[in-house]
Protein backbone atom coordinates (compact mmCIF):
# COMPACT_ATOMS: atom_id res chain seq x y z
CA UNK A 1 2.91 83.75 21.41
CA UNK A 2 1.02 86.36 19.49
CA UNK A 3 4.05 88.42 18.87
CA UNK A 4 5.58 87.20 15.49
CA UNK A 5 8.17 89.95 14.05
CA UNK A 6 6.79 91.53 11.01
CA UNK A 7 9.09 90.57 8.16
CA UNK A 8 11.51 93.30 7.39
CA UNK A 9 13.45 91.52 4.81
CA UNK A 10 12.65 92.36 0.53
CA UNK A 11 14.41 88.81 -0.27
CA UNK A 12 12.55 87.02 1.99
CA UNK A 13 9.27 88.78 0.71
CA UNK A 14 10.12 87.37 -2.86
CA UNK A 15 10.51 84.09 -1.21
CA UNK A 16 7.05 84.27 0.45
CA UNK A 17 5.40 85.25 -2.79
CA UNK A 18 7.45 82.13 -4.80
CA UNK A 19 6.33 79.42 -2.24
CA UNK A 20 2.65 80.71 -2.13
CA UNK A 21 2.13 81.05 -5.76
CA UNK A 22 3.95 77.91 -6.48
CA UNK A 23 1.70 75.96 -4.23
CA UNK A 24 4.95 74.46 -2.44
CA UNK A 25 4.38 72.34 0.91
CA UNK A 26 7.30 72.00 3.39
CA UNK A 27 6.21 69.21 5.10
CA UNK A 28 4.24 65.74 5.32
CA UNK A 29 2.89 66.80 8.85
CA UNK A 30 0.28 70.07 9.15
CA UNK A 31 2.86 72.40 10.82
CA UNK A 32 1.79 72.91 14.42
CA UNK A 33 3.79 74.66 17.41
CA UNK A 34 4.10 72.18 20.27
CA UNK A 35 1.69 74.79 22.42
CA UNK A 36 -0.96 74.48 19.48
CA UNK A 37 -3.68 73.30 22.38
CA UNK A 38 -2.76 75.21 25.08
CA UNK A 39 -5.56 77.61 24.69
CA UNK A 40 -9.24 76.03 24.53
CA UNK A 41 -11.35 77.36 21.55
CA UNK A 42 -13.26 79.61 23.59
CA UNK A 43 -10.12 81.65 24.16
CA UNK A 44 -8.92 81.14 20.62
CA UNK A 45 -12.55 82.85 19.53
CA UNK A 46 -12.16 85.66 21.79
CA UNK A 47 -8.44 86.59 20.73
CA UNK A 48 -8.96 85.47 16.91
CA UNK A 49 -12.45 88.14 17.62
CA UNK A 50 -10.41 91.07 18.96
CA UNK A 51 -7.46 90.74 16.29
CA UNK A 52 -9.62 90.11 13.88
CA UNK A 53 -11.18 93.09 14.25
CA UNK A 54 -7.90 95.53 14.27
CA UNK A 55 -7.06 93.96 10.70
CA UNK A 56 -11.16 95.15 9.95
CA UNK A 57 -9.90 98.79 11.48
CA UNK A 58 -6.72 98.86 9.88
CA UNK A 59 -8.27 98.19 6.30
CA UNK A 60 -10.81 101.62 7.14
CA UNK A 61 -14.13 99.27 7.83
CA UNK A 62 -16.63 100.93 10.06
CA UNK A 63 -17.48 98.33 12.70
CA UNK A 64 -20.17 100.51 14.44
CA UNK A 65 -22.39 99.74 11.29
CA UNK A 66 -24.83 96.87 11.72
CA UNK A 67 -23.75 94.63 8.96
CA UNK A 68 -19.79 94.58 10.27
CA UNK A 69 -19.89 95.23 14.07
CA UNK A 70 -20.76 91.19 14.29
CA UNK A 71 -17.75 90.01 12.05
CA UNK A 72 -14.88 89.84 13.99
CA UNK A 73 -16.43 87.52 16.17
CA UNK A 74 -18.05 85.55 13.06
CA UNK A 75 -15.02 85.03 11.39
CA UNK A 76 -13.24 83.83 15.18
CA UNK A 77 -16.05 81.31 15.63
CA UNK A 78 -15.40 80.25 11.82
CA UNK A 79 -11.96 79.61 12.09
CA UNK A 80 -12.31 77.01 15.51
CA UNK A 81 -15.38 75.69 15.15
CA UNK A 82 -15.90 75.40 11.26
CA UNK A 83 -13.27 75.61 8.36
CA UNK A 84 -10.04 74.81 10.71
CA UNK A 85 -11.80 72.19 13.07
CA UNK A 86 -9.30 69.90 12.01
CA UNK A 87 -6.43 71.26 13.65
CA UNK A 88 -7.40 70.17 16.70
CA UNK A 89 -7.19 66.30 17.08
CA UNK A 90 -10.18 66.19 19.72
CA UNK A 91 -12.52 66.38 16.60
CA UNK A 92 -11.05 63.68 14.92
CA UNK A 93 -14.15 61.04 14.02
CA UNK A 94 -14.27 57.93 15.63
CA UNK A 95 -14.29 55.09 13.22
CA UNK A 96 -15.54 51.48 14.34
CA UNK A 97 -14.96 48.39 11.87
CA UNK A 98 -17.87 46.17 11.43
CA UNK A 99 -16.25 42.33 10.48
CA UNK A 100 -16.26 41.84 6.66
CA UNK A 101 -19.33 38.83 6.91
CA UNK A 102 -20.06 39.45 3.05
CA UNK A 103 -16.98 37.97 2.40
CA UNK A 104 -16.64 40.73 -0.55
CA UNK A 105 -13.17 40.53 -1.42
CA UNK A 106 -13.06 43.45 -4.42
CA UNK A 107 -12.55 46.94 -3.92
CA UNK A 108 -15.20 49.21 -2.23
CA UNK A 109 -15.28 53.21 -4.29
CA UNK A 110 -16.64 56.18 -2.79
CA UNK A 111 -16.68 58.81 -4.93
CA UNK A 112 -17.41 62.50 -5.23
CA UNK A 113 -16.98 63.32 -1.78
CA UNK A 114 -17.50 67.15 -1.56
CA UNK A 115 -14.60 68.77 -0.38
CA UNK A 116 -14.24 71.92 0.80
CA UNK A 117 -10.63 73.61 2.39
CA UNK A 118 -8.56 76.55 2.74
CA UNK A 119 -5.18 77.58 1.04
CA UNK A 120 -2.21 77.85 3.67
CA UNK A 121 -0.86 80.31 1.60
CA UNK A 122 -3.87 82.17 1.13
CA UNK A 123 -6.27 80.97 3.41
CA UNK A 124 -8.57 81.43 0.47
CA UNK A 125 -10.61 77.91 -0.52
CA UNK A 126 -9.60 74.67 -2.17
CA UNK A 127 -12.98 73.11 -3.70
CA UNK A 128 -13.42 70.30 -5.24
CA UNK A 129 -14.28 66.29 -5.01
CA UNK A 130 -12.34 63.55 -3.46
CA UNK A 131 -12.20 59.66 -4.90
CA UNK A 132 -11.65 57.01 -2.15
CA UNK A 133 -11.21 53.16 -2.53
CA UNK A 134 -9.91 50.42 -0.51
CA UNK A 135 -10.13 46.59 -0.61
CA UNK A 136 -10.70 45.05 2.89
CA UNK A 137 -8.16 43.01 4.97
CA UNK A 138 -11.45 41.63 6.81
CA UNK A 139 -12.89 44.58 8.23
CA UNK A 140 -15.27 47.05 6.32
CA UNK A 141 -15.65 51.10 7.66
CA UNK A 142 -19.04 52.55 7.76
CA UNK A 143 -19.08 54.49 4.49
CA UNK A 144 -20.35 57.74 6.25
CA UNK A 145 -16.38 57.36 8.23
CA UNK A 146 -14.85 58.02 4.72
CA UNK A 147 -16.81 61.29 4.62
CA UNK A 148 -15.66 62.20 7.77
CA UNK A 149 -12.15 61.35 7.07
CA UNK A 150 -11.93 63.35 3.99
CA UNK A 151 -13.68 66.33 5.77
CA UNK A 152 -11.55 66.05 8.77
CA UNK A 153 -8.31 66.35 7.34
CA UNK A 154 -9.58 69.34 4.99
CA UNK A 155 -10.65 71.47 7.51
CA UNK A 156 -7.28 72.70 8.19
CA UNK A 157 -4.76 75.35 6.25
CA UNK A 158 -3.76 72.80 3.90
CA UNK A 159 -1.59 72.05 0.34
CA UNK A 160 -3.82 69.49 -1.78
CA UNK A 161 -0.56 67.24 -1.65
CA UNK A 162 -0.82 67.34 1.80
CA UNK A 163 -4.27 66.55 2.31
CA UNK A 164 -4.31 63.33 -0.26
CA UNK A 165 -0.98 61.90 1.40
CA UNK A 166 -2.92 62.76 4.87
CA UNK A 167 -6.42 60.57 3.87
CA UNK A 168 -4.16 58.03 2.05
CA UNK A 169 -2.23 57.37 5.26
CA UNK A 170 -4.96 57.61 7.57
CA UNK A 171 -6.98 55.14 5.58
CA UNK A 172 -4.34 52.69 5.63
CA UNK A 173 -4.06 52.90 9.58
CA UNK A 174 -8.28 52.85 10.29
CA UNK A 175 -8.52 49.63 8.05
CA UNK A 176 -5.65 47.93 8.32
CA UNK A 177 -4.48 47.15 4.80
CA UNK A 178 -2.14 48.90 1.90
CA UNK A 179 -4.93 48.58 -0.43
CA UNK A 180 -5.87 52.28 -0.80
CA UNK A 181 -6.41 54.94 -3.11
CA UNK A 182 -7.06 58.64 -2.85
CA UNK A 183 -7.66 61.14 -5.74
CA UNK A 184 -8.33 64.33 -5.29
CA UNK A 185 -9.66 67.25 -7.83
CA UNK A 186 -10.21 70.62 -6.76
CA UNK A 187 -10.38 74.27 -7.57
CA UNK A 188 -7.66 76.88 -5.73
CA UNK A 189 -9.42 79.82 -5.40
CA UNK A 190 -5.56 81.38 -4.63
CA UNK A 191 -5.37 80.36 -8.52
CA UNK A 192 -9.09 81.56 -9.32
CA UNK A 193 -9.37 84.47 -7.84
CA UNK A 194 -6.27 86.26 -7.18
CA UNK A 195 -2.79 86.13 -8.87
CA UNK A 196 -2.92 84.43 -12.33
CA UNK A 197 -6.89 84.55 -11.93
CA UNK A 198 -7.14 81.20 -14.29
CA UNK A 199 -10.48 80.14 -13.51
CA UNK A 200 -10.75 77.55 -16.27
CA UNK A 201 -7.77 75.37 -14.50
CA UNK A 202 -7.97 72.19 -11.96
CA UNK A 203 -5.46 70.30 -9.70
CA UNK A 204 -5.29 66.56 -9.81
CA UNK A 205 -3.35 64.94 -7.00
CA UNK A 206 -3.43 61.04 -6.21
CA UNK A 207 -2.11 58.67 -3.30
CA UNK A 208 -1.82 54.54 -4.19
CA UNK A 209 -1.05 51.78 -2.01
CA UNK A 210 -0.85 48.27 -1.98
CA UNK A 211 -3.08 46.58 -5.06
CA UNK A 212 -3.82 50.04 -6.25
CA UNK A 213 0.00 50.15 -7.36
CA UNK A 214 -1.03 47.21 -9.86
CA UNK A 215 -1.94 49.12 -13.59
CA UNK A 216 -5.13 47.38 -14.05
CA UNK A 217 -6.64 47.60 -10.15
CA UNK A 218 -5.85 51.09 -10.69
CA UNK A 219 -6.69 51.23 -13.90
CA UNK A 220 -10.27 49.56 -12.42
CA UNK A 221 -10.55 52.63 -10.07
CA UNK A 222 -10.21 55.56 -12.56
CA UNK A 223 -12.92 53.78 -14.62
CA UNK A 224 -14.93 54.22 -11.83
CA UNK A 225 -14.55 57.96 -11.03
CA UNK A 226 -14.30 58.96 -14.51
């Protein structure tokens, strides 16, 4: 599982280097091997740990010093249990609707959600603020759940695409209704701090559905997170 052939092939390094600078996705889906969950996390830490700290090795660190021997395993407990939690769908939050009594019939904004993800390309971070609204088919989510959402599908390798089609979509399933909208701004740090290094740049994606595809509810929503 472990034993991926090194690429051997110039061509396909320029390739590599083309999709990862051009911040390309290849597909709607996070792509997972069908064995993704066949390990439990604490075996994932204890592998992630061990190869972890060959790359440390290979790159001439001295692990026996205080401030590094604890890394490897650092970094391993990172990767499962922090920034890439949601990989694994057993973390996914439980959302419960609560009956629209209010009767309040416009759209509902939460804005500057803090976001915080990795680069697939890079796995370097993607930081920036996420823009959610939705108008209720007759339930209402507790706004804490849109947090959770949001943070949920970041924490994960991701393309910021991705990620707003992914909290778009799985809006639209939790509530029931078409009447979504996602925007997303965030800094690459793949663009920031490596590469081009533009650090004065931003990437704007968006996801509308339903009354949000109407110019003036949407229109009504960018007032709001302006």
């Amino acid at each position: 599982m472990l034993n991926t052939p090194l690429n051997t092939y110039p061509q396909e390094d320029i390739l590599i280097d083309a999709i990862g600078d051009d911040h390309v996705g290849t597909a709607y889906d996070t792509p997972l091997r069908e064995d993704a969950f066949k390990l439990d996390d604490a075996t994932k830490v204890e592998m992630i740990e061990k190869h972890f700290k060959s790359i440390m090795e290979i790159m001439g660190l001295d692990l026996t010093d205080d401030s590094l021997k604890g890394t490897p395993k650092r970094v391993a407990k990172m990767y499962i249990k922090e920034i890439f939690s949601g990989l694994n769908p057993a973390n996914k939050p439980e959302v419960k609707l609560f009956d629209n009594k209010y009767q309040y019939n416009q759209m509902l904004v939460e804005k500057n959600i803090t976001l915080f993800s990795n680069c697939e390309h890079h796995f370097v971070p993607i930081i920036g603020k996420a823009h959610v609204a939705y108008i209720s088919s007759g339930k209402v989510i507790g706004l804490s759940k849109l947090n959770r959402i949001v943070q949920y599908y970041s924490q994960r390798p991701q393309v910021q695409e991705r990620l707003n089609i992914q909290i778009a979509n799985e809006l639209k399933k939790v509530l029931n209704t078409e009447d979504v909208a996602v925007v997303i701004e965030a800094d690459h740090l793949c663009v920031s701090s490596r590469g081009i290094r533009d650090t004065g740049s931003s990437t704007v994606t968006s996801e509308y559905g339903g009354k949000f595809l109407d110019y003036e509810t949407r229109n009504e929503f960018l007032k709001y997170i302006a």
